[in-house]
N, C-alpha and C. Protein backbone atom coordinates (compact mmCIF):
# COMPACT_ATOMS: atom_id res chain seq x y z
N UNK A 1 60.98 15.72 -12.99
CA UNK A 1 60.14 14.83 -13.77
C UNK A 1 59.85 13.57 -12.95
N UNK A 2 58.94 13.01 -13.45
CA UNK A 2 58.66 11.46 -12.65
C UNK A 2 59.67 10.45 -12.73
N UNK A 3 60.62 10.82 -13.66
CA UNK A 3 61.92 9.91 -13.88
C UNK A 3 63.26 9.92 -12.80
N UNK A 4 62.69 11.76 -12.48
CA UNK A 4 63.76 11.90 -11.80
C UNK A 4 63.55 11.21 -10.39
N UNK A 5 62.18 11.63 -10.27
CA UNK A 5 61.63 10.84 -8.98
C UNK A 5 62.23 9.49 -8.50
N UNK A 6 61.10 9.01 -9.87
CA UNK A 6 62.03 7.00 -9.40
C UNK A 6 63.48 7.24 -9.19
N UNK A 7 64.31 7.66 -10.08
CA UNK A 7 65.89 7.47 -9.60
C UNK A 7 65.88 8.07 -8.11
N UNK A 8 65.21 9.16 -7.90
CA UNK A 8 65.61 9.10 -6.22
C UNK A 8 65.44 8.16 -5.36
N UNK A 9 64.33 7.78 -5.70
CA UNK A 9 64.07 6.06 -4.95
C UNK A 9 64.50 5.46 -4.97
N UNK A 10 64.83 5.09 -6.32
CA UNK A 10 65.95 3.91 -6.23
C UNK A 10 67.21 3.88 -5.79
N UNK A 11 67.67 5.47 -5.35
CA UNK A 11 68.98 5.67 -5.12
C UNK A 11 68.76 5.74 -3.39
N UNK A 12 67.75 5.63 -3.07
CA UNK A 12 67.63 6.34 -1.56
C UNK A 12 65.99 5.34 -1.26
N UNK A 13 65.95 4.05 -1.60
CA UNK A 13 64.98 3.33 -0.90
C UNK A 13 64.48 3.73 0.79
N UNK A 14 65.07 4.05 1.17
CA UNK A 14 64.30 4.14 2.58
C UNK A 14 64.22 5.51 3.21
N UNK A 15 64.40 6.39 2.32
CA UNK A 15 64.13 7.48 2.46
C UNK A 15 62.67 8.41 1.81
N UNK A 16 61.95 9.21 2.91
CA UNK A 16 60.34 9.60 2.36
C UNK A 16 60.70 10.71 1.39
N UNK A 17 60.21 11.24 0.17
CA UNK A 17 59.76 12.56 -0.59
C UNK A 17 59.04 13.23 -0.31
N UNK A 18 58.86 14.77 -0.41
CA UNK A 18 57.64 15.25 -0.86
C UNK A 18 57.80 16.07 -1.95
N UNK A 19 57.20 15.95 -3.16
CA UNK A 19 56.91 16.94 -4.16
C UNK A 19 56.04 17.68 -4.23
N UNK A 20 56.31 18.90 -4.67
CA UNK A 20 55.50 20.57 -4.59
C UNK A 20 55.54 20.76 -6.23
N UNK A 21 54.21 20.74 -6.23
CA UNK A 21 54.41 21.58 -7.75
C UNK A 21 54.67 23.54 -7.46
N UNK A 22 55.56 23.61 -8.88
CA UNK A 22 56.08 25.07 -8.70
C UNK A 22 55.13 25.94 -9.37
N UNK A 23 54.77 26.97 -7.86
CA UNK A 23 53.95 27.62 -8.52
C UNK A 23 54.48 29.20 -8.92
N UNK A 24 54.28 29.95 -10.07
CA UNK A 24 54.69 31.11 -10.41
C UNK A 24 54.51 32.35 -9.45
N UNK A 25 54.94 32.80 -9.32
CA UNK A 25 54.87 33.80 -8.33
C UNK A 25 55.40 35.46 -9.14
N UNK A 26 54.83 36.91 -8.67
CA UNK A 26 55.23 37.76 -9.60
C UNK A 26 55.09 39.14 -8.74
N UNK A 27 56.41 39.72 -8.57
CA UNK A 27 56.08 40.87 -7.49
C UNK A 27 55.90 41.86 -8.11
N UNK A 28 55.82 42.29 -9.50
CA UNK A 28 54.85 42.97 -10.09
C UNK A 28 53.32 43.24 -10.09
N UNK A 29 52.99 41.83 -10.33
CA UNK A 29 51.28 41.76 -10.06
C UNK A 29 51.07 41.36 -8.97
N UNK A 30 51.74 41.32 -7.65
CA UNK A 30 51.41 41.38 -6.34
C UNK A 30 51.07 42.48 -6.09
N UNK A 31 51.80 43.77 -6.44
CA UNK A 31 51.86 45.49 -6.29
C UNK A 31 53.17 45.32 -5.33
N UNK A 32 54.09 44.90 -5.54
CA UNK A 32 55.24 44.72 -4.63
C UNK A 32 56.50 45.84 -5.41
N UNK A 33 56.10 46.13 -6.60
CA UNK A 33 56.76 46.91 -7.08
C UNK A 33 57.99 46.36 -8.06
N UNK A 34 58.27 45.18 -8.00
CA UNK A 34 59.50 44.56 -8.93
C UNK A 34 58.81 43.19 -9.53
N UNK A 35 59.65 43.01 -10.49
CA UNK A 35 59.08 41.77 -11.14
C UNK A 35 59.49 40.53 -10.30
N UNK A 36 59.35 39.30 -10.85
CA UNK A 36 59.68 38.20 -10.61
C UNK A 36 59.31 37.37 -9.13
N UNK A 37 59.89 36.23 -8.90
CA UNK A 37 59.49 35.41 -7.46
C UNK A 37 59.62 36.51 -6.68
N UNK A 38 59.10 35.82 -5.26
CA UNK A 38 59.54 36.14 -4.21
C UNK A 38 58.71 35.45 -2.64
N UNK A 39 58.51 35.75 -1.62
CA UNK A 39 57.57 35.50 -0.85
C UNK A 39 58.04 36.63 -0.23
N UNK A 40 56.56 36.55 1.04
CA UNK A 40 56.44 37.80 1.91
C UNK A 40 56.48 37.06 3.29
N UNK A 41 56.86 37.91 4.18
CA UNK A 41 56.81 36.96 5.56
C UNK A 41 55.99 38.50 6.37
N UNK A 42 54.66 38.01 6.63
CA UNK A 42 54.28 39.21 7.44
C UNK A 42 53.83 38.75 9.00
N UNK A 43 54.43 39.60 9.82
CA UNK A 43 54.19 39.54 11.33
C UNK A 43 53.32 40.06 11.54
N UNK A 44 52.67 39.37 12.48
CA UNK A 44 51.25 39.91 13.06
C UNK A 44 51.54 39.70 14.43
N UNK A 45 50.83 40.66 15.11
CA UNK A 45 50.79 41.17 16.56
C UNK A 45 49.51 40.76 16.50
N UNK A 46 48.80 39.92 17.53
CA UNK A 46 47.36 39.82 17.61
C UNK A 46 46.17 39.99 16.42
N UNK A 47 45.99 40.81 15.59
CA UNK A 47 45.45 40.46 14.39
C UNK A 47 45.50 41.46 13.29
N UNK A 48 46.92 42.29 13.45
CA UNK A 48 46.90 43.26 12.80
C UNK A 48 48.94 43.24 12.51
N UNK A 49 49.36 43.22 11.01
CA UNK A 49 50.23 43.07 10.67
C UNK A 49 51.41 43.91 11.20
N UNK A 50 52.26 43.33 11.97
CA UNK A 50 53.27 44.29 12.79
C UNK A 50 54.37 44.89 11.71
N UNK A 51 54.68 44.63 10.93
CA UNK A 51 55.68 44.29 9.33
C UNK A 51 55.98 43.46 8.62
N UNK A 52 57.01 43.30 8.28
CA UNK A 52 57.13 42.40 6.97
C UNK A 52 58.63 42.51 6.30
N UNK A 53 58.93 41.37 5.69
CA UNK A 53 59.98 41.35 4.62
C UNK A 53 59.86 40.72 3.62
N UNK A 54 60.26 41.46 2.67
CA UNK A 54 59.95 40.41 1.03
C UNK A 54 61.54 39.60 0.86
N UNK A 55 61.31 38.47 0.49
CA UNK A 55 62.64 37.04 0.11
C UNK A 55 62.25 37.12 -1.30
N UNK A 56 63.56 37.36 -2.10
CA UNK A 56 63.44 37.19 -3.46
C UNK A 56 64.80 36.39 -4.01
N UNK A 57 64.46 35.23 -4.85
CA UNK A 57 65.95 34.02 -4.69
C UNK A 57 66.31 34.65 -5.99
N UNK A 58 67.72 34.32 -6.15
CA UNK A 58 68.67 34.73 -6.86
C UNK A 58 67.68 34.77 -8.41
N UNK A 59 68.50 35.56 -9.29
CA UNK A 59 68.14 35.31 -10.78
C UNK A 59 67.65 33.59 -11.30
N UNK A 60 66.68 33.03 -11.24
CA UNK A 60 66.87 32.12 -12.59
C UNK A 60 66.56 31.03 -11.30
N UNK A 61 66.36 31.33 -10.21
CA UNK A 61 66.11 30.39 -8.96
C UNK A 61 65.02 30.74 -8.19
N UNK A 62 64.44 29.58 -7.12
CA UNK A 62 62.85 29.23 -6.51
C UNK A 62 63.39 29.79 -5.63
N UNK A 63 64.42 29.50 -4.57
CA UNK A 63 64.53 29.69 -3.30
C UNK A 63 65.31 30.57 -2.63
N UNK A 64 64.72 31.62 -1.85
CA UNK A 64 64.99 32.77 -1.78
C UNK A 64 65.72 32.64 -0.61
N UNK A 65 65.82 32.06 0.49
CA UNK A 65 66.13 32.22 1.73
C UNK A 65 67.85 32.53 1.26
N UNK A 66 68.56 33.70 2.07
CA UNK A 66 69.37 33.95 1.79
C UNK A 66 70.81 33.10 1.53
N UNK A 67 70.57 32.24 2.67
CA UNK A 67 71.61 31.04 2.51
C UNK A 67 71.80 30.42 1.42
N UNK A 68 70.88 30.74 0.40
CA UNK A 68 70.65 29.73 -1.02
C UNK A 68 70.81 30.92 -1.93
N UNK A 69 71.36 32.39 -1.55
CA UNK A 69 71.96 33.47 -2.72
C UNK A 69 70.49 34.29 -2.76
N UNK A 70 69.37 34.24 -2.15
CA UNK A 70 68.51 35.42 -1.82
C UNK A 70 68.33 36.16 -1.04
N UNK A 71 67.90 37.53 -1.14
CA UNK A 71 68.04 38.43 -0.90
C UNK A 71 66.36 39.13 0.06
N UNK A 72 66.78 39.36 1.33
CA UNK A 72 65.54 39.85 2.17
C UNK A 72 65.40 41.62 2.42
N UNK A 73 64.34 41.74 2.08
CA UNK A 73 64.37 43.50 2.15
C UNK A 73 63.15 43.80 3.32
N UNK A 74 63.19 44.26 4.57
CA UNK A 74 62.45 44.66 5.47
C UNK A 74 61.80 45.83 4.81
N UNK A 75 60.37 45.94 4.54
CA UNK A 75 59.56 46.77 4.42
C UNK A 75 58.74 47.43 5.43
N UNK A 76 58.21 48.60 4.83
CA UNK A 76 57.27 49.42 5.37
C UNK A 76 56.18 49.09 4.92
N UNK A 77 55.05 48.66 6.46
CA UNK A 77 53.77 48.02 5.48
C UNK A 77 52.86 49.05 5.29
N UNK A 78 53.28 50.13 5.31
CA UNK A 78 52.16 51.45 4.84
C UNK A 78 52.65 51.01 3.23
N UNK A 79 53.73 50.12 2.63
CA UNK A 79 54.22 50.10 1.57
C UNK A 79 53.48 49.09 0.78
N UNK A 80 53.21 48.13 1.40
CA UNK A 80 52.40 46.84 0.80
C UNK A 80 51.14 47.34 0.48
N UNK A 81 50.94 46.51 -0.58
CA UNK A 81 49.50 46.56 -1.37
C UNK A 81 47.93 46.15 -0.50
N UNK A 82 46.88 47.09 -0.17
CA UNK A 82 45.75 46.42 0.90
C UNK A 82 45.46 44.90 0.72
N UNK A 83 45.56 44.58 -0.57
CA UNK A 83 45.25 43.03 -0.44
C UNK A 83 45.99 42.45 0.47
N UNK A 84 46.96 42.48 0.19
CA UNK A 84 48.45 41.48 1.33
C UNK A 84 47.63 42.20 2.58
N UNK A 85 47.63 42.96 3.11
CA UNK A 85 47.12 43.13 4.54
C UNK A 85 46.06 42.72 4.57
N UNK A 86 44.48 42.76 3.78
CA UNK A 86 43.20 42.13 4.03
C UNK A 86 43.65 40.43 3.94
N UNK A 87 44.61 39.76 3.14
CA UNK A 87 44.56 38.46 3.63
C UNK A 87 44.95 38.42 5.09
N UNK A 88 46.20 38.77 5.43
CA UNK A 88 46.53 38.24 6.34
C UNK A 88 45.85 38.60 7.77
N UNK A 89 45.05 39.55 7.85
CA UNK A 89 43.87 39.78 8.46
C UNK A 89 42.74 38.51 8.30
N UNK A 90 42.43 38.20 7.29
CA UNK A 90 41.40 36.75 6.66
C UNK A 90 42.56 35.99 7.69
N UNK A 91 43.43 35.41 7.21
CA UNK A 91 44.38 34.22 7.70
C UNK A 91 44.39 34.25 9.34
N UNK A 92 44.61 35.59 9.82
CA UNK A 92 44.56 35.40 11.51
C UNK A 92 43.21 35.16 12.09
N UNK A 93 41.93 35.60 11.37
CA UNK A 93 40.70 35.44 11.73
C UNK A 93 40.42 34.05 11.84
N UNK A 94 41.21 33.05 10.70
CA UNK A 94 41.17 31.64 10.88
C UNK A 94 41.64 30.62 11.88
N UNK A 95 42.68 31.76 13.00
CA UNK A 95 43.26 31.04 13.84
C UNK A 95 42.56 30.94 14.75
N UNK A 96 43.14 29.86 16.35
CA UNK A 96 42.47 30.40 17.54
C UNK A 96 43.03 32.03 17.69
N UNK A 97 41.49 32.40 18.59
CA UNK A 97 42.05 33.56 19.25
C UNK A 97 43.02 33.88 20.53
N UNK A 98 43.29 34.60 21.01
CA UNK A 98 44.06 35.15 22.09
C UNK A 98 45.07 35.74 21.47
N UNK A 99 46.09 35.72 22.83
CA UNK A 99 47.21 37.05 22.46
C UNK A 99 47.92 35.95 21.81
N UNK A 100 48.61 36.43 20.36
CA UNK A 100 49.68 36.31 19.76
C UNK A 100 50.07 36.83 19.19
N UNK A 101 51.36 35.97 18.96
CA UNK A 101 52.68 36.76 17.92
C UNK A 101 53.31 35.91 16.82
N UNK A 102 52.83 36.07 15.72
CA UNK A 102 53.08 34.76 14.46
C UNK A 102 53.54 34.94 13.10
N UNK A 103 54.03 34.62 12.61
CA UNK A 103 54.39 35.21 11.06
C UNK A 103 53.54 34.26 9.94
N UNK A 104 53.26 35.20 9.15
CA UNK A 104 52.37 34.70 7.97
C UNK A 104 53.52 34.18 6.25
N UNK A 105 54.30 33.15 6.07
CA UNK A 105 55.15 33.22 5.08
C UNK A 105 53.82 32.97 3.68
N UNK A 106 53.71 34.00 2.93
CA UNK A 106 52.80 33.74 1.42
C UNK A 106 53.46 34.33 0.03
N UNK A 107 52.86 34.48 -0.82
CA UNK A 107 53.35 34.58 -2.38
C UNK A 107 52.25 34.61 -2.77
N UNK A 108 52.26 35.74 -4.03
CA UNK A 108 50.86 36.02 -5.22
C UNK A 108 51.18 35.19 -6.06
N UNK A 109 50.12 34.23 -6.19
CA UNK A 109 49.99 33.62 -7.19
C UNK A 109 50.04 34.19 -8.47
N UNK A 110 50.76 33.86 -9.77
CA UNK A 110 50.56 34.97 -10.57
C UNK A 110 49.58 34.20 -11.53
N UNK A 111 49.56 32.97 -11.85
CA UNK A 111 48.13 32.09 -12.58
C UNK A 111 47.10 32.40 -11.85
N UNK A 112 46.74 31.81 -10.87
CA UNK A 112 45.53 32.29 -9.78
C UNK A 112 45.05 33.62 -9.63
N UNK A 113 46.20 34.38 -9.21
CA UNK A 113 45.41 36.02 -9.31
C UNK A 113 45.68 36.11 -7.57
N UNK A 114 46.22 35.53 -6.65
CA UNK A 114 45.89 35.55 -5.69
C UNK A 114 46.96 35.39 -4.70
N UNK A 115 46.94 35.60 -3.40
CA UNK A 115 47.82 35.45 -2.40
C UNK A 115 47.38 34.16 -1.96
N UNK A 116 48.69 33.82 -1.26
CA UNK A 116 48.72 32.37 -0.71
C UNK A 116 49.56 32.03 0.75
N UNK A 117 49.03 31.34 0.94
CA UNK A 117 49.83 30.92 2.48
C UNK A 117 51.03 29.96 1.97
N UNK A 118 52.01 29.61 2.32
CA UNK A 118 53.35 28.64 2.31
C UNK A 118 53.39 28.28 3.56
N UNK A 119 53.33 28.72 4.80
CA UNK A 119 53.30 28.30 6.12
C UNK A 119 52.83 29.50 7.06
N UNK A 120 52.62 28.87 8.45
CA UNK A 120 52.53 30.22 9.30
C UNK A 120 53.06 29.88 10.38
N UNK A 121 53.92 30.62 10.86
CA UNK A 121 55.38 29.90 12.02
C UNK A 121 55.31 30.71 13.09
N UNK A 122 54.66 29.91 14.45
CA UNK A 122 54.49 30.16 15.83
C UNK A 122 55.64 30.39 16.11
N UNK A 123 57.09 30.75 15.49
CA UNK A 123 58.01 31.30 16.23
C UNK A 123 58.24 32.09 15.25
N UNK A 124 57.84 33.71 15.14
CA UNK A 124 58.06 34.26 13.88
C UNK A 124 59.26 34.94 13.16
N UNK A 125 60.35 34.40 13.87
CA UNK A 125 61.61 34.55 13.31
C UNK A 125 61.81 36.44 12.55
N UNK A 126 62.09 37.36 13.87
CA UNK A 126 61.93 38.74 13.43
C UNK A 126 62.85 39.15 12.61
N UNK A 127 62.85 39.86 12.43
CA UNK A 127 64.05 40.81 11.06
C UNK A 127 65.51 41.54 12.31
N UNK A 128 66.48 41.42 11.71
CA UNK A 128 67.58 41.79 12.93
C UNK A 128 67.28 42.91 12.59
N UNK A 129 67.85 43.90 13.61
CA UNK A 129 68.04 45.35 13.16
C UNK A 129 69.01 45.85 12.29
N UNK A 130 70.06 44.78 12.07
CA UNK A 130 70.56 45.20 11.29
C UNK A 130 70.41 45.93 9.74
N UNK A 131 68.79 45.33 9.23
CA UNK A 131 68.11 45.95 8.66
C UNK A 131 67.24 47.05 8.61
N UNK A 132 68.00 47.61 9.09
CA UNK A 132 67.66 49.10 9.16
C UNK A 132 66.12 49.29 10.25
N UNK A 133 65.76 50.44 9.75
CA UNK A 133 64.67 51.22 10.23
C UNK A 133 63.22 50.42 10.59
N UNK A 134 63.27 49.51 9.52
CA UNK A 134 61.76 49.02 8.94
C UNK A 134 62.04 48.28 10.04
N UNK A 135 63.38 47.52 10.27
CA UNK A 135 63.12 46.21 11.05
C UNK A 135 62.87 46.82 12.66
N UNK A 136 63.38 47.83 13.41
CA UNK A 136 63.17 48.61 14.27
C UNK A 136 61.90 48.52 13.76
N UNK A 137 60.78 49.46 13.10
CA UNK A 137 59.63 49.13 13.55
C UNK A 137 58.71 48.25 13.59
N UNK A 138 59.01 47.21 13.16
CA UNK A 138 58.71 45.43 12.96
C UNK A 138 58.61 45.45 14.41
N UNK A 139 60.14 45.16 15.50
CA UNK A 139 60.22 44.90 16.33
C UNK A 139 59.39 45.70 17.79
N UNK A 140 58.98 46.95 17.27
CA UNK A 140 58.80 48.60 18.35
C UNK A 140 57.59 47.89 17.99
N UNK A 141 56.89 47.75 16.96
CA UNK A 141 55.05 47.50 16.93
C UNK A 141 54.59 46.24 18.00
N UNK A 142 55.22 44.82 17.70
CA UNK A 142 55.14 43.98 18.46
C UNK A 142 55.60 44.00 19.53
N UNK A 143 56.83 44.93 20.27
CA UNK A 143 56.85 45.27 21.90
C UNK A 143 55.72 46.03 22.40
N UNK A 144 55.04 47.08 21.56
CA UNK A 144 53.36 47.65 22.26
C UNK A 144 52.78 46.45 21.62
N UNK A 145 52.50 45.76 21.27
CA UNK A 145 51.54 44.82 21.47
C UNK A 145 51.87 44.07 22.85
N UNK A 146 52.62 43.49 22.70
CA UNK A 146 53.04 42.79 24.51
C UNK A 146 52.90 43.64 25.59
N UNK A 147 53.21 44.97 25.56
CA UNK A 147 52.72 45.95 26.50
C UNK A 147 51.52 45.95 26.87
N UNK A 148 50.47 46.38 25.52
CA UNK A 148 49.21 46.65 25.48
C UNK A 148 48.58 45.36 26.34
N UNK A 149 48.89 43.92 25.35
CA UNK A 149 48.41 42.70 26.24
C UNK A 149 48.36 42.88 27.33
N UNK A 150 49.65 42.79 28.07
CA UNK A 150 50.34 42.48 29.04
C UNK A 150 49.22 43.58 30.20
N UNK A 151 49.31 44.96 30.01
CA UNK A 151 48.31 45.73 30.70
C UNK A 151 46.87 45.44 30.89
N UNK A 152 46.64 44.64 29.80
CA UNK A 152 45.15 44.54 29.16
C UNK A 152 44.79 43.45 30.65
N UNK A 153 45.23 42.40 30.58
CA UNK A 153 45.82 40.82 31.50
C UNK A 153 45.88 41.22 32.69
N UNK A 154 46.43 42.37 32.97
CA UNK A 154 46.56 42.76 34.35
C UNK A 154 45.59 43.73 35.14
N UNK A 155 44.67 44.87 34.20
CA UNK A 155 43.99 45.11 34.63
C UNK A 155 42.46 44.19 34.37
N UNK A 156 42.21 43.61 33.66
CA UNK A 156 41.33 42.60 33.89
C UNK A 156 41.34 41.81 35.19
N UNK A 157 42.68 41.17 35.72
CA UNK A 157 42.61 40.28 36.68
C UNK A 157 42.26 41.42 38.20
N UNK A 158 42.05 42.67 38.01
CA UNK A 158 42.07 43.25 39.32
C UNK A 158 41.01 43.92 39.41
């Protein structure tokens, strides 16, 4: 609340805020297959989604990152719904071009109707393998992309 606000101020004068309004999020009407929050973190190899993991925070909580009691599931993006892939296709078209490797962090709006960006992180923080299979091919898609580049770069220059 705005009450709570001022008391932070007043308790912490020289310290900056930022407030986020909370927006609903629903992995049902994403097509994610389960109800409730979550976000998606999808990797992209140059302009085409290398994989992905869905973050979903504990029961009755916003914040999913596991350290805070949520839970990350490495998917198969033959599994995700075409929308989530036509944005994040839209979203890389917005960047500069050249070779990269970037992660897209978003959430379906469930008021809006829509996917959304939360950030997009030039270091895209991959899935360990310890997560199984999916995260192996997270990691196998974006090594042929660096291949492919990497060949692409080299026979151009000759």
């Amino acid at each position: 609340t705005v009450d709570d606000l001022k008391s932070l101020q007043n308790d912490f004068p020289s310290e900056s805020f930022l407030v986020q309004k909370i927006v609903e999020s629903d992995g049902l009407q994403a097509g994610l297959g389960f109800p409730g929050r979550h976000d998606v973190r999808l990797f992209v190899a140059g302009n085409s989604v290398a994989g992905c993991y869905v973050r979903r925070p504990k029961e009755g909580g916003y914040i999913s990152n596991d350290i805070h009691g949520g839970t990350l599931t490495v998917r198969d993006v033959a599994t995700l719904p075409d929308e989530l892939i036509d944005f994040a296709e839209r979203v890389s078209n917005m960047l500069p071009k050249g070779s990269r490797i970037f992660s897209i962090d978003s959430f379906y709006d469930a008021v809006e109707k829509k996917w959304k960006v939360i950030e997009i992180n030039a270091n895209a923080g991959l899935p360990s393998t310890d997560y199984g299979q999916h995260a192996w091919s997270t990691i196998n898609a974006i090594a042929d992309y660096v291949v492919r580049t990497y060949n692409d770069l080299k026979e151009s220059k000759s």
